[in-house]
N, C-alpha and C. Protein backbone atom coordinates (compact mmCIF):
# COMPACT_ATOMS: atom_id res chain seq x y z
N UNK A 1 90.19 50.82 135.76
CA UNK A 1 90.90 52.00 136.22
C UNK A 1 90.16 52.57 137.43
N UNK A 2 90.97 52.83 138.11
CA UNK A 2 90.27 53.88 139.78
C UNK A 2 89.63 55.39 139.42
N UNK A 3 88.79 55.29 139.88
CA UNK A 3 88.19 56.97 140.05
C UNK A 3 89.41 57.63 140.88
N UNK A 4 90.19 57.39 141.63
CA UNK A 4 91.56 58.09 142.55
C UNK A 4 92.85 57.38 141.89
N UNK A 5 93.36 58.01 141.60
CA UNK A 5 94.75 57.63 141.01
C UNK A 5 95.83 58.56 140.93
N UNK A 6 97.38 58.08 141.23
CA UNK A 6 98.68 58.40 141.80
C UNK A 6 99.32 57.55 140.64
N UNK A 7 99.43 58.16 139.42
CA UNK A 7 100.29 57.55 138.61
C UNK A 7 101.51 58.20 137.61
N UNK A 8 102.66 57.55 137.24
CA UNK A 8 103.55 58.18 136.44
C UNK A 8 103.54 58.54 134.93
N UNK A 9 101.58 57.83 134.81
CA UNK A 9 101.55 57.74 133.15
C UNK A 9 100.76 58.93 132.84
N UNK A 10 101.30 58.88 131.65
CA UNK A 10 100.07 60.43 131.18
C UNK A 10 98.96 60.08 131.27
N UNK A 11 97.98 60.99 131.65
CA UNK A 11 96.70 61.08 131.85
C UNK A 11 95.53 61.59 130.67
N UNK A 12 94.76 60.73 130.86
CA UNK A 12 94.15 60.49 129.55
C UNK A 12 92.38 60.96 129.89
N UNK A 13 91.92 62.37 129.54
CA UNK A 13 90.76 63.18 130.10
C UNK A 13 89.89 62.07 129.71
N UNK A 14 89.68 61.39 128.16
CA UNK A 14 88.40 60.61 128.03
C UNK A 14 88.13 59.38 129.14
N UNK A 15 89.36 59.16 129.26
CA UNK A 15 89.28 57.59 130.11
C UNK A 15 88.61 57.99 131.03
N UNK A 16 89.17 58.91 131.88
CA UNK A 16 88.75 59.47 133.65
C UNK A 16 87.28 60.05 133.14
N UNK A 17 86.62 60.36 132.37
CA UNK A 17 85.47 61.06 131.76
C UNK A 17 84.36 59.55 131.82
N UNK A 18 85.11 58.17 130.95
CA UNK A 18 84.30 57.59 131.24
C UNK A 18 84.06 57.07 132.64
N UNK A 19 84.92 56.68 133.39
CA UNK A 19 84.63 56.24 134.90
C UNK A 19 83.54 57.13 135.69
N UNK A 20 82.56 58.38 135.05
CA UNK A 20 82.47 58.77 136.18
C UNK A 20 80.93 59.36 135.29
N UNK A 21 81.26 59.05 133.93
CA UNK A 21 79.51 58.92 133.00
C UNK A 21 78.51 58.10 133.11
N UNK A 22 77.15 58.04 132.79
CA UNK A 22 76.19 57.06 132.59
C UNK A 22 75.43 57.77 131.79
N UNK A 23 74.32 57.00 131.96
CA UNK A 23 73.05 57.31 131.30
C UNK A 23 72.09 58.61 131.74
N UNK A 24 72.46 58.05 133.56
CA UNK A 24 71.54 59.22 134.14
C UNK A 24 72.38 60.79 134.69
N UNK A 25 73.63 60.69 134.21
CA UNK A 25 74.07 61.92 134.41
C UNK A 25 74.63 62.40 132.91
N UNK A 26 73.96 63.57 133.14
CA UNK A 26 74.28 64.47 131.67
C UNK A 26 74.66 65.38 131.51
N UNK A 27 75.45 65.68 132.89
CA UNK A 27 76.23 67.33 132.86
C UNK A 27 78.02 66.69 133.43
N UNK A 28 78.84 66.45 132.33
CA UNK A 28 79.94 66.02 132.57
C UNK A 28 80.77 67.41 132.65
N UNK A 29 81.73 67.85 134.05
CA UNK A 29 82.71 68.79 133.59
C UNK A 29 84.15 68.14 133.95
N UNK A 30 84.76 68.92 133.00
CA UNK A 30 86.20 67.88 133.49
C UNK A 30 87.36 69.25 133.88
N UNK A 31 88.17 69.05 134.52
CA UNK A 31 89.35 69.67 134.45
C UNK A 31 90.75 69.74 134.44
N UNK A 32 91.43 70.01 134.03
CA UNK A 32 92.68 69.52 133.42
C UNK A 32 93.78 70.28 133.70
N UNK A 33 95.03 70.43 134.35
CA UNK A 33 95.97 71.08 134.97
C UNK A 33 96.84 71.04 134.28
N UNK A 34 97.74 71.91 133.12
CA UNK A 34 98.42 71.30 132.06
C UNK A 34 99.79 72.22 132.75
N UNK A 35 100.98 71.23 132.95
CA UNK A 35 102.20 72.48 133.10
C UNK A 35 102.08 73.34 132.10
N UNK A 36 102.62 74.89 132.85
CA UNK A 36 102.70 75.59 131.34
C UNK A 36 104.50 75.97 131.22
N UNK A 37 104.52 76.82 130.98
CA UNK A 37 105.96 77.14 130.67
C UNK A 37 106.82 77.68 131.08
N UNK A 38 105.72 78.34 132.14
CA UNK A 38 106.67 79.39 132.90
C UNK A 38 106.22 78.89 134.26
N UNK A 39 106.68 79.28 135.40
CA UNK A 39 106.60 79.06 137.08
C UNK A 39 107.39 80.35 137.69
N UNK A 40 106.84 81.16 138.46
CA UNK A 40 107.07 82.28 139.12
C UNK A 40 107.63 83.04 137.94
N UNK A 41 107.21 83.05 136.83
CA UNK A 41 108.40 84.34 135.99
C UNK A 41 109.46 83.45 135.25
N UNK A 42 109.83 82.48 135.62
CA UNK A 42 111.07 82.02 135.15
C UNK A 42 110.92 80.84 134.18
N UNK A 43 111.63 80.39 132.89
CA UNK A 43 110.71 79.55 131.86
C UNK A 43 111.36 78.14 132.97
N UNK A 44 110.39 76.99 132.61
CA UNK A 44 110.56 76.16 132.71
C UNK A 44 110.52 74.84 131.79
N UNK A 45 111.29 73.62 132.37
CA UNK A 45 110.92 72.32 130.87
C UNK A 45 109.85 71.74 131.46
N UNK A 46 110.12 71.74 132.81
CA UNK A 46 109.14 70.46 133.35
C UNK A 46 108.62 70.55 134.78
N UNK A 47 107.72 69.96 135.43
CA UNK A 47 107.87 70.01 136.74
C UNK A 47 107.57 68.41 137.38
N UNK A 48 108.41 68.62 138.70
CA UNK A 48 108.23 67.18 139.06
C UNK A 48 107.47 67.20 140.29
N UNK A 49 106.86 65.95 140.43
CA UNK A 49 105.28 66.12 141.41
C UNK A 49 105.88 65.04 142.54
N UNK A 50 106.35 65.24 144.00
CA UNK A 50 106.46 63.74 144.33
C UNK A 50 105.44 64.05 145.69
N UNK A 51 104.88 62.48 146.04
CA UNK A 51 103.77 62.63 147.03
C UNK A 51 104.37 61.30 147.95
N UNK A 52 103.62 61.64 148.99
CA UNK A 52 103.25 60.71 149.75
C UNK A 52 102.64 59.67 149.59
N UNK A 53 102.44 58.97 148.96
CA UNK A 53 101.76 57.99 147.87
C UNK A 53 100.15 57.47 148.88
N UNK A 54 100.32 56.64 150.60
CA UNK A 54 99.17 56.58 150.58
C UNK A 54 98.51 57.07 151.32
N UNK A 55 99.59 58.08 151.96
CA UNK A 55 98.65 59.99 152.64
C UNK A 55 97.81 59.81 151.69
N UNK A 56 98.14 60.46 150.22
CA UNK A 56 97.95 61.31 149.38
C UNK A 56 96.51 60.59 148.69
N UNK A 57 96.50 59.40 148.40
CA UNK A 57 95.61 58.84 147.99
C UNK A 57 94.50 58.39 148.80
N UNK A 58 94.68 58.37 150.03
CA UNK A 58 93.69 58.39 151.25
C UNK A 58 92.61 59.95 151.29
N UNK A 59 93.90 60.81 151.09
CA UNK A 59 93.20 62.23 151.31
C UNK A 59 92.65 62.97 150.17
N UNK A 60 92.63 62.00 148.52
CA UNK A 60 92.09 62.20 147.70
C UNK A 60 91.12 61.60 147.70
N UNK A 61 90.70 60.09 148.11
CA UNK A 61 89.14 59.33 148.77
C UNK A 61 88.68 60.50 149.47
N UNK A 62 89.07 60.48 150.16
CA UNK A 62 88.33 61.50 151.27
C UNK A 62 87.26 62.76 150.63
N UNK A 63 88.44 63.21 150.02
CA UNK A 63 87.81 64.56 149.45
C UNK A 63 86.98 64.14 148.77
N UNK A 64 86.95 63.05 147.57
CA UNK A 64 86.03 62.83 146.61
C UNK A 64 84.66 62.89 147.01
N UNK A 65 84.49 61.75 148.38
CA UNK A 65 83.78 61.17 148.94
C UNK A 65 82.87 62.20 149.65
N UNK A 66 83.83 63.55 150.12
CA UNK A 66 82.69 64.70 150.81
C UNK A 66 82.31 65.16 149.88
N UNK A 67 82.95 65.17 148.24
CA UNK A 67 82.55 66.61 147.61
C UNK A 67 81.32 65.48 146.71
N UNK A 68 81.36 64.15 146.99
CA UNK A 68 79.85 63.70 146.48
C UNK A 68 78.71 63.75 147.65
N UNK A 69 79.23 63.71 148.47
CA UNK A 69 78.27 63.76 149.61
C UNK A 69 77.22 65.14 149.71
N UNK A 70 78.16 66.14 149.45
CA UNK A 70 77.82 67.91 149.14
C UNK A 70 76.83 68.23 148.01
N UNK A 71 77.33 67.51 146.66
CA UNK A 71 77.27 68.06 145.56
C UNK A 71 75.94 66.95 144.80
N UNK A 72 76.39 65.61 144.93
CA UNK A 72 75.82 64.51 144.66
C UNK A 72 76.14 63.98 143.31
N UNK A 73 77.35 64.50 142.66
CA UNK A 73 77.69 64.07 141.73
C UNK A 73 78.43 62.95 142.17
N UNK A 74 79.23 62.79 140.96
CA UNK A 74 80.49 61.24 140.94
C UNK A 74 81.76 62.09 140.41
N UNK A 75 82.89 61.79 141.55
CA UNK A 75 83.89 62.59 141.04
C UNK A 75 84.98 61.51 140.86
N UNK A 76 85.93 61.52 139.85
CA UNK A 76 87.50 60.97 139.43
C UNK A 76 88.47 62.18 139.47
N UNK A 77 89.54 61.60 140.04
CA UNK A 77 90.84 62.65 140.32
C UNK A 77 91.87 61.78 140.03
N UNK A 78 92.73 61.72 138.86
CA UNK A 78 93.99 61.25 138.60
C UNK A 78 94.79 62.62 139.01
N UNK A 79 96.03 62.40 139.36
CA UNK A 79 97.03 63.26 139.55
C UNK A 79 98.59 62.02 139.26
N UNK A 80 99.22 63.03 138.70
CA UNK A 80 100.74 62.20 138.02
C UNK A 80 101.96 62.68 138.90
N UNK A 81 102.23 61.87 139.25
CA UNK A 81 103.45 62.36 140.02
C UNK A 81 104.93 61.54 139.30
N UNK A 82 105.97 61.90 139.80
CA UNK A 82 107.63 62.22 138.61
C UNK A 82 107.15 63.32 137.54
N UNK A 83 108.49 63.57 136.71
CA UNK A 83 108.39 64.45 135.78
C UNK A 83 106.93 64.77 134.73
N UNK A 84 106.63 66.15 135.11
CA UNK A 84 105.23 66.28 133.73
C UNK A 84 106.14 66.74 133.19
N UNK A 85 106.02 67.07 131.64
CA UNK A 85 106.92 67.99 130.52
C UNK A 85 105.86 69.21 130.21
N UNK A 86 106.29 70.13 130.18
CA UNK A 86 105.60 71.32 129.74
C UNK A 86 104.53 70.93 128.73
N UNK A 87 103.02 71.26 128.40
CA UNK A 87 102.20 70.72 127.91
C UNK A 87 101.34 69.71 128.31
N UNK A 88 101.98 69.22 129.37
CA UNK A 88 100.78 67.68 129.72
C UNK A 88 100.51 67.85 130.81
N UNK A 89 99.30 67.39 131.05
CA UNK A 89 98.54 67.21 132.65
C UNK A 89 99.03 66.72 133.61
N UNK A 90 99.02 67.45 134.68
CA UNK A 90 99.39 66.64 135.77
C UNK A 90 98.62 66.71 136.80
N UNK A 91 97.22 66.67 136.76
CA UNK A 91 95.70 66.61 137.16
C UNK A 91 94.53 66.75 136.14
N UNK A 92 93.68 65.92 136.71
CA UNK A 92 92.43 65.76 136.18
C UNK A 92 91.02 65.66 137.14
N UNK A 93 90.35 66.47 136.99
CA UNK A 93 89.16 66.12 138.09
C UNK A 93 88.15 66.26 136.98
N UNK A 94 87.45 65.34 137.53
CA UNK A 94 86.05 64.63 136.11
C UNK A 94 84.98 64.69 137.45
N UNK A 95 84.08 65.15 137.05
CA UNK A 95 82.93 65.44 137.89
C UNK A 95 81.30 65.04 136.92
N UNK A 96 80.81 64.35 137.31
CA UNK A 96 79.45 64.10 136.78
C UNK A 96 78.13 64.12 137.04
N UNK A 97 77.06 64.48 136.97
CA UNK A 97 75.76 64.69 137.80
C UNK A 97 74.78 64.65 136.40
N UNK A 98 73.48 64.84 137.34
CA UNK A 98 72.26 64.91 136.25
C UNK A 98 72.29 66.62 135.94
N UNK A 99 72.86 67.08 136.45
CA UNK A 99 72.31 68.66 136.15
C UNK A 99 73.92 69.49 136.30
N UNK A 100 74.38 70.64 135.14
CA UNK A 100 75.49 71.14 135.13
C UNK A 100 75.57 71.80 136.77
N UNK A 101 75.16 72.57 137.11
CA UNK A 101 75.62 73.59 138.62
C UNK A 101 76.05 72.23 139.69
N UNK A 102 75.58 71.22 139.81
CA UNK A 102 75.68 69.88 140.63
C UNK A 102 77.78 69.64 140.47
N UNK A 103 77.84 69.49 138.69
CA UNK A 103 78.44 69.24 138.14
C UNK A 103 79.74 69.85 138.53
N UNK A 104 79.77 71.08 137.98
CA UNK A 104 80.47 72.70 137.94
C UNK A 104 81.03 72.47 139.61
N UNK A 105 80.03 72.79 140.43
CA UNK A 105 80.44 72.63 141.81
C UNK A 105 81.54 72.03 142.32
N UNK A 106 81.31 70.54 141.81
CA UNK A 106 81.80 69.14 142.08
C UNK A 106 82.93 69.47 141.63
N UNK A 107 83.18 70.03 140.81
CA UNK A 107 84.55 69.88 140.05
C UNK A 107 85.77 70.92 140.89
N UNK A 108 85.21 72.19 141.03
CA UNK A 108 85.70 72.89 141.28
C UNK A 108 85.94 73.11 143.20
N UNK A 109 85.11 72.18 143.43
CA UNK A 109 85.72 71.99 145.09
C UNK A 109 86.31 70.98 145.31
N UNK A 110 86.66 69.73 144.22
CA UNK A 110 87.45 69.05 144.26
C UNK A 110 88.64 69.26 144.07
N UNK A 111 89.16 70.22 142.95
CA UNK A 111 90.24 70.79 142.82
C UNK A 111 90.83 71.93 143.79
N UNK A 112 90.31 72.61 144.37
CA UNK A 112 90.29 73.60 145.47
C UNK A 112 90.92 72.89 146.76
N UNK A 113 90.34 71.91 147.01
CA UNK A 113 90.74 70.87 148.70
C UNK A 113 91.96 69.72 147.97
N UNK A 114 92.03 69.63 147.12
CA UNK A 114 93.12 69.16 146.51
C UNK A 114 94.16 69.74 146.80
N UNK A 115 94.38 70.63 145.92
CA UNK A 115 95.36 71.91 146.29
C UNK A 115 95.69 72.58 147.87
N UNK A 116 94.60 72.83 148.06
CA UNK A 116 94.75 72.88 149.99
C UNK A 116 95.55 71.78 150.65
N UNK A 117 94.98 70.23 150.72
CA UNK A 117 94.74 69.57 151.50
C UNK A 117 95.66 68.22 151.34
N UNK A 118 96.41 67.74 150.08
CA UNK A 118 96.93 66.83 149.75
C UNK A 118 98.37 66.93 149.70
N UNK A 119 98.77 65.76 149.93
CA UNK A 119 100.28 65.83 150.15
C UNK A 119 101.22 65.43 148.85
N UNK A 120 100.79 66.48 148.03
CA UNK A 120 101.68 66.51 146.85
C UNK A 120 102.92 67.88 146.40
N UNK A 121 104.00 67.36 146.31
CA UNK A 121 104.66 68.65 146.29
C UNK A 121 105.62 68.80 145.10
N UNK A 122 105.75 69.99 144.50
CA UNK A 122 106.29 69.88 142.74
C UNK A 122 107.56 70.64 143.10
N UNK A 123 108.53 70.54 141.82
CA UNK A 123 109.91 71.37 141.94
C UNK A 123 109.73 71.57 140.41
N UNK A 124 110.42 72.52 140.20
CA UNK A 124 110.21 72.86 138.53
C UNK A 124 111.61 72.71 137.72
N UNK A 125 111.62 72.27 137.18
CA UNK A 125 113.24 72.36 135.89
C UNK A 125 113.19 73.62 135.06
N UNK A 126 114.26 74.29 135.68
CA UNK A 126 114.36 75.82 134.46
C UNK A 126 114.74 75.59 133.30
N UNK A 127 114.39 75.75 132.21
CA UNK A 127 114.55 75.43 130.98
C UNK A 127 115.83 75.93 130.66
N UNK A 128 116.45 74.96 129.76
CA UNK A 128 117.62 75.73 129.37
C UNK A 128 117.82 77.09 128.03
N UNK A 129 119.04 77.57 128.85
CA UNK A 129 119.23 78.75 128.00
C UNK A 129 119.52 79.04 126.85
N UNK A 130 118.90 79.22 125.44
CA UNK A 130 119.26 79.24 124.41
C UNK A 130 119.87 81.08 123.71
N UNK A 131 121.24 80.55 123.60
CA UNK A 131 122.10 81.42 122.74
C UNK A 131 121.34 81.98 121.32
N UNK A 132 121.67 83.35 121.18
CA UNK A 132 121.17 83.21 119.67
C UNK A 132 121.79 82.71 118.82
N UNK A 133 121.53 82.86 117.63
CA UNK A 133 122.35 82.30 116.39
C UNK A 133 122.46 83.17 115.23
């Protein structure tokens, strides 16, 4: 499996956790982007992610690659693009180092220039309306 990945399958935190563990790093943080239910106020079922496939995965190397350069950890970034369903991830950034702040860092400026910088763009499905009974 790739430390950078553009896929339609659910995303699985342990897997991306191991690609990016060893022996000599012992401060693993991970983070996890789960649709939730709502989007601007309004409920939703799902949201759909579509990208540029190898913009997007070029400019996720990229980032990885500065925010180890910065930080000196080892970073993995899956992101899912088509339909997420409310509840499941549709990002993951796994960050690893010998020491948590290395770690913490890594994670959280990976996700930050992500969001800035990548050519991924979502639409949301409004959930449907349930009548009472």
């Amino acid at each position: 499996m790739d430390r950078i990945l553009l896929t339609q399958a659910p995303l699985d935190p342990a897997a991306i956790e191991r690609l990016v563990s060893s022996k000599e790093r012992g401060a693993v943080v991970t983070f996890s982007g789960v649709v939730r239910d709502r989007e601007n106020g309004s409920a939703i079922s799902a949201i759909v992610y579509e990208a540029y496939d190898s913009m997007a995965k070029k400019e996720l190397e990229r980032i990885a690659a500065s925010v180890e350069k910065e930080t000196g950890a080892v970073v993995a970034v899956h992101h899912r693009v088509g339909e997420v369903p409310v509840g499941e991830a549709s990002v993951i950034v796994c960050a690893a180092s010998g020491h948590r702040p290395e770690a913490f860092s890594a994670c959280r400026l990976a996700i930050d220039r992500l969001k800035a910088d990548v050519p991924i763009w979502k639409a949301s499905f409004t959930a449907p309306v349930r009548s009472p009974r």
